[in-house]
N, C-alpha and C. Protein backbone atom coordinates (compact mmCIF):
# COMPACT_ATOMS: atom_id res chain seq x y z
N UNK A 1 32.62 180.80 -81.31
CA UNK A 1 31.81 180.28 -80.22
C UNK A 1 31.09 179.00 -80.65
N UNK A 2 30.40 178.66 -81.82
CA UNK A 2 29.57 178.48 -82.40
C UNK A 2 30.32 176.42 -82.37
N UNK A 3 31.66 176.83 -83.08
CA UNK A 3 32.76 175.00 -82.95
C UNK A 3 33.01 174.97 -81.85
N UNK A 4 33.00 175.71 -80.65
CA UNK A 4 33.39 175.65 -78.96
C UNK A 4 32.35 174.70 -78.56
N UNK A 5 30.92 175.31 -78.81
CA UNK A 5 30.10 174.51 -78.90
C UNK A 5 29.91 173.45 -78.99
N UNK A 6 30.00 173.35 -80.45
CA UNK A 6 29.96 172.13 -80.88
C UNK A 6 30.50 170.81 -80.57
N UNK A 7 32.12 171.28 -79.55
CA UNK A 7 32.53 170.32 -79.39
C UNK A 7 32.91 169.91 -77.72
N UNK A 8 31.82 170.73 -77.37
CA UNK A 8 31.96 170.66 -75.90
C UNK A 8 30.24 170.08 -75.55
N UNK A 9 29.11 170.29 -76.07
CA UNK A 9 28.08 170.05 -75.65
C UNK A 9 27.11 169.54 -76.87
N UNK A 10 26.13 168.13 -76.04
CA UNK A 10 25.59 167.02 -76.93
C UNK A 10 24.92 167.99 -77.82
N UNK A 11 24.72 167.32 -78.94
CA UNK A 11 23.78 167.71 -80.32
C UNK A 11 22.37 167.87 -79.36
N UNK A 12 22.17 167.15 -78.87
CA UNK A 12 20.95 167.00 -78.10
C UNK A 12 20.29 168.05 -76.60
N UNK A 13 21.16 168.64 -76.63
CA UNK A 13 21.03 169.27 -75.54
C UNK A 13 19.98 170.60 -75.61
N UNK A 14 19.83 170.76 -74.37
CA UNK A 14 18.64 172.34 -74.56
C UNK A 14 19.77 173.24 -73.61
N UNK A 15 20.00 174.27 -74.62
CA UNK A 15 20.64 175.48 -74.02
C UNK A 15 20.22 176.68 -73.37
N UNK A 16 20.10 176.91 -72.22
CA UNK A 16 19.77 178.28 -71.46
C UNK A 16 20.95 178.99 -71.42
N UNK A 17 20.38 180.75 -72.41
CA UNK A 17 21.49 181.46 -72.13
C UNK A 17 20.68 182.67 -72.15
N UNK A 18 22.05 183.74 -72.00
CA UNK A 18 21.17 185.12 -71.87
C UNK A 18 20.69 185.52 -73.62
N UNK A 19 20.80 187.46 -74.14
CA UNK A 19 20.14 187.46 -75.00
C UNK A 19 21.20 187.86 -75.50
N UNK A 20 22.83 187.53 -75.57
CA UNK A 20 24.10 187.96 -76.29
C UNK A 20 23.75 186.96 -77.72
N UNK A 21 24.10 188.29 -78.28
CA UNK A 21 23.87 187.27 -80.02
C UNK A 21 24.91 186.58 -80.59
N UNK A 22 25.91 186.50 -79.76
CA UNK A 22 26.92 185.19 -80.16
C UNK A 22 25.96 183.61 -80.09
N UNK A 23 24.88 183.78 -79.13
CA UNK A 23 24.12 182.70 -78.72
C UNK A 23 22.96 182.39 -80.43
N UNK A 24 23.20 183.48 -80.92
CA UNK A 24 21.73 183.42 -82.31
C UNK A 24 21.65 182.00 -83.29
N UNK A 25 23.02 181.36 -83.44
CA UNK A 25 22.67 180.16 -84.27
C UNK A 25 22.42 179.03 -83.44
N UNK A 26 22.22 178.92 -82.53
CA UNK A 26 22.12 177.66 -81.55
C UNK A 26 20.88 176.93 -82.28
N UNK A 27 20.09 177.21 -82.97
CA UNK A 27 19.12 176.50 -82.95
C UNK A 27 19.40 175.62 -84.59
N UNK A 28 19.85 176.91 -85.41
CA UNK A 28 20.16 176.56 -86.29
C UNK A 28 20.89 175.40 -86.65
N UNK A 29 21.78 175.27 -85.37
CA UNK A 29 23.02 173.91 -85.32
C UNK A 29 22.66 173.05 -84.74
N UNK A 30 20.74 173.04 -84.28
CA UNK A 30 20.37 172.18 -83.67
C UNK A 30 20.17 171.27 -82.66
N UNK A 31 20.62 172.99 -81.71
CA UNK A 31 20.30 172.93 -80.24
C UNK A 31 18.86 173.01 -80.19
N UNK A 32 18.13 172.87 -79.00
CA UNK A 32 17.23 173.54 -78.35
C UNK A 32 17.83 174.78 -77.31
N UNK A 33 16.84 176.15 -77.59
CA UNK A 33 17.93 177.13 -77.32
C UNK A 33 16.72 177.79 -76.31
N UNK A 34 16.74 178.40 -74.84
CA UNK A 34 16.10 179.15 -74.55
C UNK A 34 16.96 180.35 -73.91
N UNK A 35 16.23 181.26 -73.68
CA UNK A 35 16.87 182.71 -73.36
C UNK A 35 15.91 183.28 -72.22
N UNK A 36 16.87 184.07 -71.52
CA UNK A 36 16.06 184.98 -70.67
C UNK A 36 16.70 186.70 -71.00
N UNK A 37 15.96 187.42 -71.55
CA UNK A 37 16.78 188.64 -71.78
C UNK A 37 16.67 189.66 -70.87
N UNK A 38 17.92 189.82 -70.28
CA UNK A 38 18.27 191.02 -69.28
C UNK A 38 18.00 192.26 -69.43
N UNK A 39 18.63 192.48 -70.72
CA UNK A 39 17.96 193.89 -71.09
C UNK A 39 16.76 194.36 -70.73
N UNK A 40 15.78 193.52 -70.46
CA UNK A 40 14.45 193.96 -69.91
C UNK A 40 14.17 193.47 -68.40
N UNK A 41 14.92 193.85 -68.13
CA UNK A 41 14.91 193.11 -66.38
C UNK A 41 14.36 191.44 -66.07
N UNK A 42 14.85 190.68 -67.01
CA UNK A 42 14.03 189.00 -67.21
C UNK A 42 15.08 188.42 -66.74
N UNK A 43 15.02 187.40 -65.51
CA UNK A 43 16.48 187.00 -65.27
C UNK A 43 16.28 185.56 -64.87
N UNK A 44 14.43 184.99 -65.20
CA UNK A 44 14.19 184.13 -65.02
C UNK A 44 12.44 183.89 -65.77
N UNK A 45 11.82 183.07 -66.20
CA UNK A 45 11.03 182.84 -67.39
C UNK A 45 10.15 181.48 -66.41
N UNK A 46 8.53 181.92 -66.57
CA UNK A 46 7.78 181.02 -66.20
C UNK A 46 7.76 179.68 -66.43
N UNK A 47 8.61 179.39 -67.72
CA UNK A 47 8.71 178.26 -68.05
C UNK A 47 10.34 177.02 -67.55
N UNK A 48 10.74 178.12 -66.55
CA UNK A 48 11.96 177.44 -65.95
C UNK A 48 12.96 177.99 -66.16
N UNK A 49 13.04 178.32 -67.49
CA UNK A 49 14.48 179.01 -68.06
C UNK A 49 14.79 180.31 -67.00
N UNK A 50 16.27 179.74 -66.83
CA UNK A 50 17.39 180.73 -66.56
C UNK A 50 18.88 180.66 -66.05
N UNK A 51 19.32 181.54 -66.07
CA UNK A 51 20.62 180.98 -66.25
C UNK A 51 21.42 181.30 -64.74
N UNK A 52 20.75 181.28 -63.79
CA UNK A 52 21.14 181.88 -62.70
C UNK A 52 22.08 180.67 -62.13
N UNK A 53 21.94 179.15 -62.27
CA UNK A 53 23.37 178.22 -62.37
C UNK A 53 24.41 178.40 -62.42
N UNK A 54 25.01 178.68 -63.82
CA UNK A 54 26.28 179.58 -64.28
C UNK A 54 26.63 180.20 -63.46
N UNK A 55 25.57 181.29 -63.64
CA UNK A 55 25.71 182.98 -63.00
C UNK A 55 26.08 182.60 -61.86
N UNK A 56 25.59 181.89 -60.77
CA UNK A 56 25.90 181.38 -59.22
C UNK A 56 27.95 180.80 -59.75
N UNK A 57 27.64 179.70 -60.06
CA UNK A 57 29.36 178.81 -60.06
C UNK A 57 30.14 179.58 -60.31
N UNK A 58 29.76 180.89 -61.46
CA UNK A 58 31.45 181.50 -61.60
C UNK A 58 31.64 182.77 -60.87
N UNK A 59 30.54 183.27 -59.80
CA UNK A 59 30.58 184.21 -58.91
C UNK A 59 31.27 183.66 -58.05
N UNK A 60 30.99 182.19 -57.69
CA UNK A 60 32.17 181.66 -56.06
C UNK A 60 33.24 181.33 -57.05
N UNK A 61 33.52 180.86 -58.39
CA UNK A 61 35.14 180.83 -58.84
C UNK A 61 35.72 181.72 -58.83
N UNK A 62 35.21 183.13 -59.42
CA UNK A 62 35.74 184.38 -59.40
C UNK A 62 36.60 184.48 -57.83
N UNK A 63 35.71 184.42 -57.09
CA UNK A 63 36.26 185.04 -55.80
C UNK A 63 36.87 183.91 -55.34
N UNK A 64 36.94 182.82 -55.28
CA UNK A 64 37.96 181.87 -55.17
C UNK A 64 39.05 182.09 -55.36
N UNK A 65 38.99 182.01 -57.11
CA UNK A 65 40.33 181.55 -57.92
C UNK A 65 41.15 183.27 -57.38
N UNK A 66 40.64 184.13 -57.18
CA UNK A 66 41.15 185.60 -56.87
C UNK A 66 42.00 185.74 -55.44
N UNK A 67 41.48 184.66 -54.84
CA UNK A 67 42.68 184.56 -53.59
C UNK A 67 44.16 184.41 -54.04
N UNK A 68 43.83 183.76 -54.87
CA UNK A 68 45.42 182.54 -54.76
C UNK A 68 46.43 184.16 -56.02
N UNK A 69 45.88 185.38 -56.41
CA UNK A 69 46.66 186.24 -56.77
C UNK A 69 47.53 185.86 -58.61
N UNK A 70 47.04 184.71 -58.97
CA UNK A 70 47.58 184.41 -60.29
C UNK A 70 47.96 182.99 -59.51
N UNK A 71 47.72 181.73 -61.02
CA UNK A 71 48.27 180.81 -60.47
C UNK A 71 49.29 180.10 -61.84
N UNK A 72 49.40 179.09 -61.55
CA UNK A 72 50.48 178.41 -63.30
C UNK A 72 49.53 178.21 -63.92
N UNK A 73 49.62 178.26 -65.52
CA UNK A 73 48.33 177.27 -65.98
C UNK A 73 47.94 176.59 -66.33
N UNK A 74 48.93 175.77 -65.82
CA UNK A 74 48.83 174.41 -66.37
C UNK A 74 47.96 173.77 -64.19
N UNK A 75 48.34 174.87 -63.78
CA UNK A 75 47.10 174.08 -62.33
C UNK A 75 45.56 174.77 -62.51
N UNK A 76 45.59 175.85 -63.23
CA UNK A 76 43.97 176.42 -63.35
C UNK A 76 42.85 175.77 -63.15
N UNK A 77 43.20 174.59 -64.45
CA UNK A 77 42.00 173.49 -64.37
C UNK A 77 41.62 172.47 -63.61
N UNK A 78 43.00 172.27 -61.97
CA UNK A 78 42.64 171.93 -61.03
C UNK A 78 41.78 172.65 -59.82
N UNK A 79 42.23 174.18 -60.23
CA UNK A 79 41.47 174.95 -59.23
C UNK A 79 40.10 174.97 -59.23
N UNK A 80 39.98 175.13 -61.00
CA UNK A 80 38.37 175.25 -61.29
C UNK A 80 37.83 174.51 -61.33
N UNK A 81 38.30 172.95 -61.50
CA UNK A 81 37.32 171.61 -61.33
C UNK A 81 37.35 171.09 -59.37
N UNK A 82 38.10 172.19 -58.51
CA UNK A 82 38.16 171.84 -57.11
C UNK A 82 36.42 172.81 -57.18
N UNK A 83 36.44 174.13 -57.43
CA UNK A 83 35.64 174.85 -57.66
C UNK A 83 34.01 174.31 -58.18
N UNK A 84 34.27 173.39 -59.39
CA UNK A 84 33.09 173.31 -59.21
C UNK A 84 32.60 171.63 -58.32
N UNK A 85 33.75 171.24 -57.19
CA UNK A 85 33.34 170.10 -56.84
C UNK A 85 32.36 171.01 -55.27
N UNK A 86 32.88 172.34 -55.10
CA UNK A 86 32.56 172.55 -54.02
C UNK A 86 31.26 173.45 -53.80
N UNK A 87 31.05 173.72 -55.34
CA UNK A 87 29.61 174.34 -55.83
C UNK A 87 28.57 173.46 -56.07
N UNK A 88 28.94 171.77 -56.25
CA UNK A 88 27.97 171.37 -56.53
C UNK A 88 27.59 170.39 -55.30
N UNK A 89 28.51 170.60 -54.10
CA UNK A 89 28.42 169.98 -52.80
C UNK A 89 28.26 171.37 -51.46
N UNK A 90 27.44 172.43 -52.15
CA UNK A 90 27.78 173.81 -51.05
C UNK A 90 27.17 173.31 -49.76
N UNK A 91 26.02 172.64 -50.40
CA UNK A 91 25.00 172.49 -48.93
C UNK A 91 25.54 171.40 -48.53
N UNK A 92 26.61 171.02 -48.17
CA UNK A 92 27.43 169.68 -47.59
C UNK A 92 28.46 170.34 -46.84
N UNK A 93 28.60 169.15 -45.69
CA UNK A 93 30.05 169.96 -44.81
C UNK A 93 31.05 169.17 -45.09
N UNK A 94 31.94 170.15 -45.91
CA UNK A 94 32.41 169.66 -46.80
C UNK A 94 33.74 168.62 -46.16
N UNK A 95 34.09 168.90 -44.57
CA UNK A 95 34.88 168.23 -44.09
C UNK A 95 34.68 166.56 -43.91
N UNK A 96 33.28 166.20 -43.68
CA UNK A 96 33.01 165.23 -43.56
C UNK A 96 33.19 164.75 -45.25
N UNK A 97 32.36 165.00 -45.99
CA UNK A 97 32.01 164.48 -46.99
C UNK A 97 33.57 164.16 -48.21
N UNK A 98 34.39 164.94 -47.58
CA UNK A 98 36.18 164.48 -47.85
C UNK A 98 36.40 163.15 -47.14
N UNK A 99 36.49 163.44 -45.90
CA UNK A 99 36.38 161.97 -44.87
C UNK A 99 35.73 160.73 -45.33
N UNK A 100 34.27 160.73 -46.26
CA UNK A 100 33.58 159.75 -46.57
C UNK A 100 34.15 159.15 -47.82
N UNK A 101 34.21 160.13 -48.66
CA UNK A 101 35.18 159.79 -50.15
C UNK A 101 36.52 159.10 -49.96
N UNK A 102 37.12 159.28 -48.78
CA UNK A 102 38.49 158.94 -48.58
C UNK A 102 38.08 157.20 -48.08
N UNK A 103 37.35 157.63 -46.97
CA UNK A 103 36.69 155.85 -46.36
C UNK A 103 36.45 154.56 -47.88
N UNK A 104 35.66 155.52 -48.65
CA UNK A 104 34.88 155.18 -49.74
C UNK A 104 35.76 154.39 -50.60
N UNK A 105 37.05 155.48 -50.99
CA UNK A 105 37.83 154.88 -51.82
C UNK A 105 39.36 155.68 -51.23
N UNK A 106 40.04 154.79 -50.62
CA UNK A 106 41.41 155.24 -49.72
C UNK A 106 42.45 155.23 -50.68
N UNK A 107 42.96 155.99 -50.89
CA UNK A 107 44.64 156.83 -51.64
C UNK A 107 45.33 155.54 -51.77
N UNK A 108 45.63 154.51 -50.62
CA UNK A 108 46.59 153.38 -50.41
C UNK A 108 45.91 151.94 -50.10
């Protein structure tokens, strides 16, 4: 987990995660690391921390990507980057805001 890390997210970054101890060296490697631990019914922390972000995006991928019944996988990472274009535009209709991107910058 620990080189996944490493080579997916800045040295600099502050990490919110739950209290799984795969998460225990984060700090050590010189993250900033905060936690909210479930185990005690904490699923969000006065100080901002929590991880309910995540938790939200891969609840609508789950049930997304679960329509389509198995896909190739070499298209996965189109499904899941359609996925998170439409999680991070939910409160948008999304028909228009295709229409504007297209105006914006046209295919031809």
């Amino acid at each position: 987990l620990q080189a996944i890390i490493r080579g997916k997210i800045a040295p600099d970054s502050l990490v919110n995660s739950d209290g799984w101890r795969g998460y225990d060296g984060l700090v050590d490697m010189g993250y900033g690391h905060r936690r909210v631990n479930h185990s005690k019914d904490e699923f969000a922390r006065p100080d901002g921390t929590h991880i309910n972000g995540i938790e939200g995006f891969w609840g609508l991928a789950k049930v997304r990507l679960a329509r389509f019944r198995g896909m190739a996988p070499q298209a996965f990472w189109l499904h899941l980057k359609e996925c998170e274009w439409r999680f991070n535009n939910r409160g948008e209709n999304l028909g228009r805001l295709v229409l504007k991107i297209c105006r914006l910058d046209p295919l031809i």
